[in-house]
Every structure is written in structure tokens, then in C-alpha cells.
C-alpha atoms as a PDB file:
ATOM      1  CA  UNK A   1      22.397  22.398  60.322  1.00  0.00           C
ATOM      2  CA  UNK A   2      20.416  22.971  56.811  1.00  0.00           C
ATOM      3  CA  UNK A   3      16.933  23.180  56.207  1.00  0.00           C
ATOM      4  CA  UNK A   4      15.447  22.643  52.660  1.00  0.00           C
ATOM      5  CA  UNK A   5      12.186  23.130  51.653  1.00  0.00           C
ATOM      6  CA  UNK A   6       9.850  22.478  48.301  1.00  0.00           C
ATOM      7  CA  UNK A   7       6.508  22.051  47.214  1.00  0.00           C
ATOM      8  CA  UNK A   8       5.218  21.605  43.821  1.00  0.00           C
ATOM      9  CA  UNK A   9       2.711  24.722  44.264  1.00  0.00           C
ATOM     10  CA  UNK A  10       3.289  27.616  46.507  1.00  0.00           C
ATOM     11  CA  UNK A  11       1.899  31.047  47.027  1.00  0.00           C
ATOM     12  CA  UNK A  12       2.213  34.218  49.183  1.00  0.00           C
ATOM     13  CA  UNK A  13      -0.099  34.501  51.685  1.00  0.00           C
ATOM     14  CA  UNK A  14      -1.307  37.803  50.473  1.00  0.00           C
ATOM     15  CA  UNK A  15      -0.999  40.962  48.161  1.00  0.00           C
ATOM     16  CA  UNK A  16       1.198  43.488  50.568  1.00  0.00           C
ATOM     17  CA  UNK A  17       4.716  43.246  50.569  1.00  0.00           C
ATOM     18  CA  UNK A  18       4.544  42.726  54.589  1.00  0.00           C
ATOM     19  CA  UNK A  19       3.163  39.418  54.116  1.00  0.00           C
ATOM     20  CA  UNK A  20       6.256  36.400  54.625  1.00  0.00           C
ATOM     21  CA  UNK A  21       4.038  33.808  54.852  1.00  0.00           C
ATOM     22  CA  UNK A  22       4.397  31.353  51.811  1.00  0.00           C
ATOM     23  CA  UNK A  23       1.146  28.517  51.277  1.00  0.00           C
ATOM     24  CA  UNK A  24       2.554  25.364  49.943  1.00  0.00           C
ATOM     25  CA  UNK A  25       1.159  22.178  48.468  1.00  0.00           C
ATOM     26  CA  UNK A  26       3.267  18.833  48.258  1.00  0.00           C
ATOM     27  CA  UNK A  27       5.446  19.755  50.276  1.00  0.00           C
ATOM     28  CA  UNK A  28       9.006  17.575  50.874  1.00  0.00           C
ATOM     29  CA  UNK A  29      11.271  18.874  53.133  1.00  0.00           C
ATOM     30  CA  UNK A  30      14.667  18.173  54.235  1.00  0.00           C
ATOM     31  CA  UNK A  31      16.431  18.946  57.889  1.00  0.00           C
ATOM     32  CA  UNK A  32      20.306  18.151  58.105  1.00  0.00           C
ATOM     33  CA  UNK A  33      21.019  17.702  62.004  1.00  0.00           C
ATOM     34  CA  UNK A  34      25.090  18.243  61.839  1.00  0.00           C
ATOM     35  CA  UNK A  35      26.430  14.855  63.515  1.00  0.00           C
ATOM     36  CA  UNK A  36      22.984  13.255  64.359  1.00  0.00           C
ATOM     37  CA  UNK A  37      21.244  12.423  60.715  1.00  0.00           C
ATOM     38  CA  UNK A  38      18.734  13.906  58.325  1.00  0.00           C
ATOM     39  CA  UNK A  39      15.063  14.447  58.769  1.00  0.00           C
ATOM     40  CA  UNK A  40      12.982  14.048  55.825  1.00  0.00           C
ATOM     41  CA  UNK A  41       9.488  15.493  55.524  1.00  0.00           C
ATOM     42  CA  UNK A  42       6.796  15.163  53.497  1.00  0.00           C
ATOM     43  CA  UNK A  43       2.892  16.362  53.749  1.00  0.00           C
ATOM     44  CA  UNK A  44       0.092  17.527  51.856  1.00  0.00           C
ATOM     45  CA  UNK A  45      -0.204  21.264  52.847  1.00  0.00           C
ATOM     46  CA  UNK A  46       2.309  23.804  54.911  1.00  0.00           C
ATOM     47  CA  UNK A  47       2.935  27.647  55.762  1.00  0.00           C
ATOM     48  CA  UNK A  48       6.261  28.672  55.544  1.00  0.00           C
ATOM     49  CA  UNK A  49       7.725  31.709  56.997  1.00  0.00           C
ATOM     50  CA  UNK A  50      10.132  33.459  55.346  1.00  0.00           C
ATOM     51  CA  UNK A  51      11.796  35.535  57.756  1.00  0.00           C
ATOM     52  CA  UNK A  52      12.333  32.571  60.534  1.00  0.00           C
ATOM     53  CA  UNK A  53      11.552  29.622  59.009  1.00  0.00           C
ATOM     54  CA  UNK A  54       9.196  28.287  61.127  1.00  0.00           C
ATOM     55  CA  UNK A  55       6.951  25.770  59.403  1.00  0.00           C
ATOM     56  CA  UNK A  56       3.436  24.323  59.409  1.00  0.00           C
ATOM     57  CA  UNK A  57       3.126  20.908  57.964  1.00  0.00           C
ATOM     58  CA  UNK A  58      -0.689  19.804  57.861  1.00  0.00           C
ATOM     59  CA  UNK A  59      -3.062  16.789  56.482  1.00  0.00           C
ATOM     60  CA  UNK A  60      -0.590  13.200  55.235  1.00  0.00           C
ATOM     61  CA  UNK A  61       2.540  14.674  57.609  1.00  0.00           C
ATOM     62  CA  UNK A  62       5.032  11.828  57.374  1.00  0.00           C
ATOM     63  CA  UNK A  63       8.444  12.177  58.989  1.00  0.00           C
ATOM     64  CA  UNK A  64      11.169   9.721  58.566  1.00  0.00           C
ATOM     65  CA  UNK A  65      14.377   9.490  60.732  1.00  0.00           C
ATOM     66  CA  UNK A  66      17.231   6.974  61.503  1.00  0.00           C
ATOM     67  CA  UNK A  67      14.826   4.349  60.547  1.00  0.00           C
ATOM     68  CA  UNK A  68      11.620   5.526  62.367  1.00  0.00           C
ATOM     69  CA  UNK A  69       8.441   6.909  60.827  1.00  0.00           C
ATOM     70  CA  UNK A  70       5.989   9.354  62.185  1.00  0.00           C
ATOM     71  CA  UNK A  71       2.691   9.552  60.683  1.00  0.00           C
ATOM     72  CA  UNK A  72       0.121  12.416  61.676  1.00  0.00           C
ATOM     73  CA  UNK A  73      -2.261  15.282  60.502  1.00  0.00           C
ATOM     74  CA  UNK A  74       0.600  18.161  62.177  1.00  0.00           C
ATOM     75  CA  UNK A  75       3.849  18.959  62.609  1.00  0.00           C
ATOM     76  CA  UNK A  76       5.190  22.463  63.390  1.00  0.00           C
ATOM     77  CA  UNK A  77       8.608  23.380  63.103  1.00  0.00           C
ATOM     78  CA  UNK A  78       9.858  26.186  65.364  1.00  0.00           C
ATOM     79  CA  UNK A  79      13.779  27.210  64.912  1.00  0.00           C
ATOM     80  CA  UNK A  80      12.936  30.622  66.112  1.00  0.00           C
ATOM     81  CA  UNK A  81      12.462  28.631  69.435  1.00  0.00           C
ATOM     82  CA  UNK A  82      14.410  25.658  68.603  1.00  0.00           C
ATOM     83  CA  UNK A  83      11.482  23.068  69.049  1.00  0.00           C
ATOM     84  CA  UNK A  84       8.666  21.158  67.230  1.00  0.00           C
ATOM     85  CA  UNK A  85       5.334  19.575  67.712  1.00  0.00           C
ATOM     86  CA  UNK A  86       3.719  16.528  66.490  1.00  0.00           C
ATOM     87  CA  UNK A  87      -0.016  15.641  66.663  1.00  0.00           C
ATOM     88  CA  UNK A  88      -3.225  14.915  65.684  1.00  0.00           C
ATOM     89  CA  UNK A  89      -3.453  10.927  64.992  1.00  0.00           C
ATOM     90  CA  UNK A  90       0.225  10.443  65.634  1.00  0.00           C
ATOM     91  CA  UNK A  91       1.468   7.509  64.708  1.00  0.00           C
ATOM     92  CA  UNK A  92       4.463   6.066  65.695  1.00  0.00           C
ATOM     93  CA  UNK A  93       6.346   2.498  63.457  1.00  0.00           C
ATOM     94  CA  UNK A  94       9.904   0.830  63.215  1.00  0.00           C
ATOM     95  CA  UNK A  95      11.065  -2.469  62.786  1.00  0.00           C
ATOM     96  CA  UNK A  96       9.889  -3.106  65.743  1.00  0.00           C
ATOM     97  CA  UNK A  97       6.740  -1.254  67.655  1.00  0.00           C
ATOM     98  CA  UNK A  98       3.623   0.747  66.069  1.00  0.00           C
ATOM     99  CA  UNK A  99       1.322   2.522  68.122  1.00  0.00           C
ATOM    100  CA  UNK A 100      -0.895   5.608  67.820  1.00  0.00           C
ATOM    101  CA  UNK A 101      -1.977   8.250  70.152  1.00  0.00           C
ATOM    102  CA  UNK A 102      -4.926  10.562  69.059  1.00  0.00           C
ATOM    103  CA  UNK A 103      -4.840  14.102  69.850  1.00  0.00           C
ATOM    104  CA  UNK A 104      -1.624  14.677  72.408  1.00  0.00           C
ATOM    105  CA  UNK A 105       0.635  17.074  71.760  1.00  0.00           C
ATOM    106  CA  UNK A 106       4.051  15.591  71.593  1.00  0.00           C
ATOM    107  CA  UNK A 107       6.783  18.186  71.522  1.00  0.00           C
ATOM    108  CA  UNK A 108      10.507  18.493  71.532  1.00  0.00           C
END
């Protein structure tokens, strides 16, 4: 599995060195599931850490994968604990259901 990662503006959360928190804005990012597809990513804002990788997307979330789309205001991405939530006006499409659920935490 990969995990890529870009925004087009990103900064350190703060001025110590201890700090691995990165703040990013327009953010796209990519995960590569070996033998079950790629995730694509994309959202307004998200914290990145840089010693786990765990990720914050927040505000225009959209995740696309194996022809669904998930639309909501949060995703986090935990590989430190091999899971990830979705919510906040989730919203669900394909070619063949849409629905919406407003504030559940989905998680998998």
C-alpha cells in the first residue's frame, strides 16, 4: 500500500522542532490499496502528521473509489490504527443510489 499526499499551501504547525503536524490547503491525496484499487482524495483543508501519517481532511472532503463518491465536511485517516472516519453531511452517490446522513459517524 502507498499513500501520497499534496496541497498547494502547507505549513508546520508551529515554531519548535517537536511539532510534526503539517497544515495544508487544497489538499489531493492518493491511497493505493495493493489488489483492491486506489482511493483518491480531495478537500479544502487537512493536518498531516508526519511521524504516522494520520490525516485530517476537513470542509469540501470528496472521496472517490471503484466508482463511488463520498461527499462530506470530515474524513480522518488513521494507519497508526488502521481505520478511518467519515462524517458530517455525508453523502453517499453511484450510478445508482444517493443518499445523505447528517452527523453519524461512519467508520471503518
Amino acid at each position: 500500500n502507498t499513500f501520497y499526499i499534496n496541497s498547494r499551501k502547507a505549513t508546520i504547525g508551529s515554531d519548535d522542532n517537536l511539532d510534526d503536524q503539517v497544515n495544508m490547503e487544497n489538499v489531493v491525496a492518493i491511497i493505493n490499496l495493493k489488489d483492491k484499487g486506489i482511493i483518491n482524495i480531495k478537500s479544502k483543508y487537512a493536518t498531516y502528521s508526519r511521524m504516522n501519517h494520520n490525516t485530517q481532511f476537513s470542509s469540501n472532503v470528496e472521496i472517490s473509489y471503484i466508482g463511488n463518491t463520498i461527499y462530506s465536511n470530515n474524513l480522518d485517516v488513521s494507519f497508526s490504527e488502521n481505520k478511518s472516519s467519515i462524517y458530517n453531511d455525508v453523502i453517499f452517490k453511484n450510478n445508482f443510489i444517493t443518499f445523505t446522513i447528517r452527523n453519524i459517524l461512519m467508520k471503518s
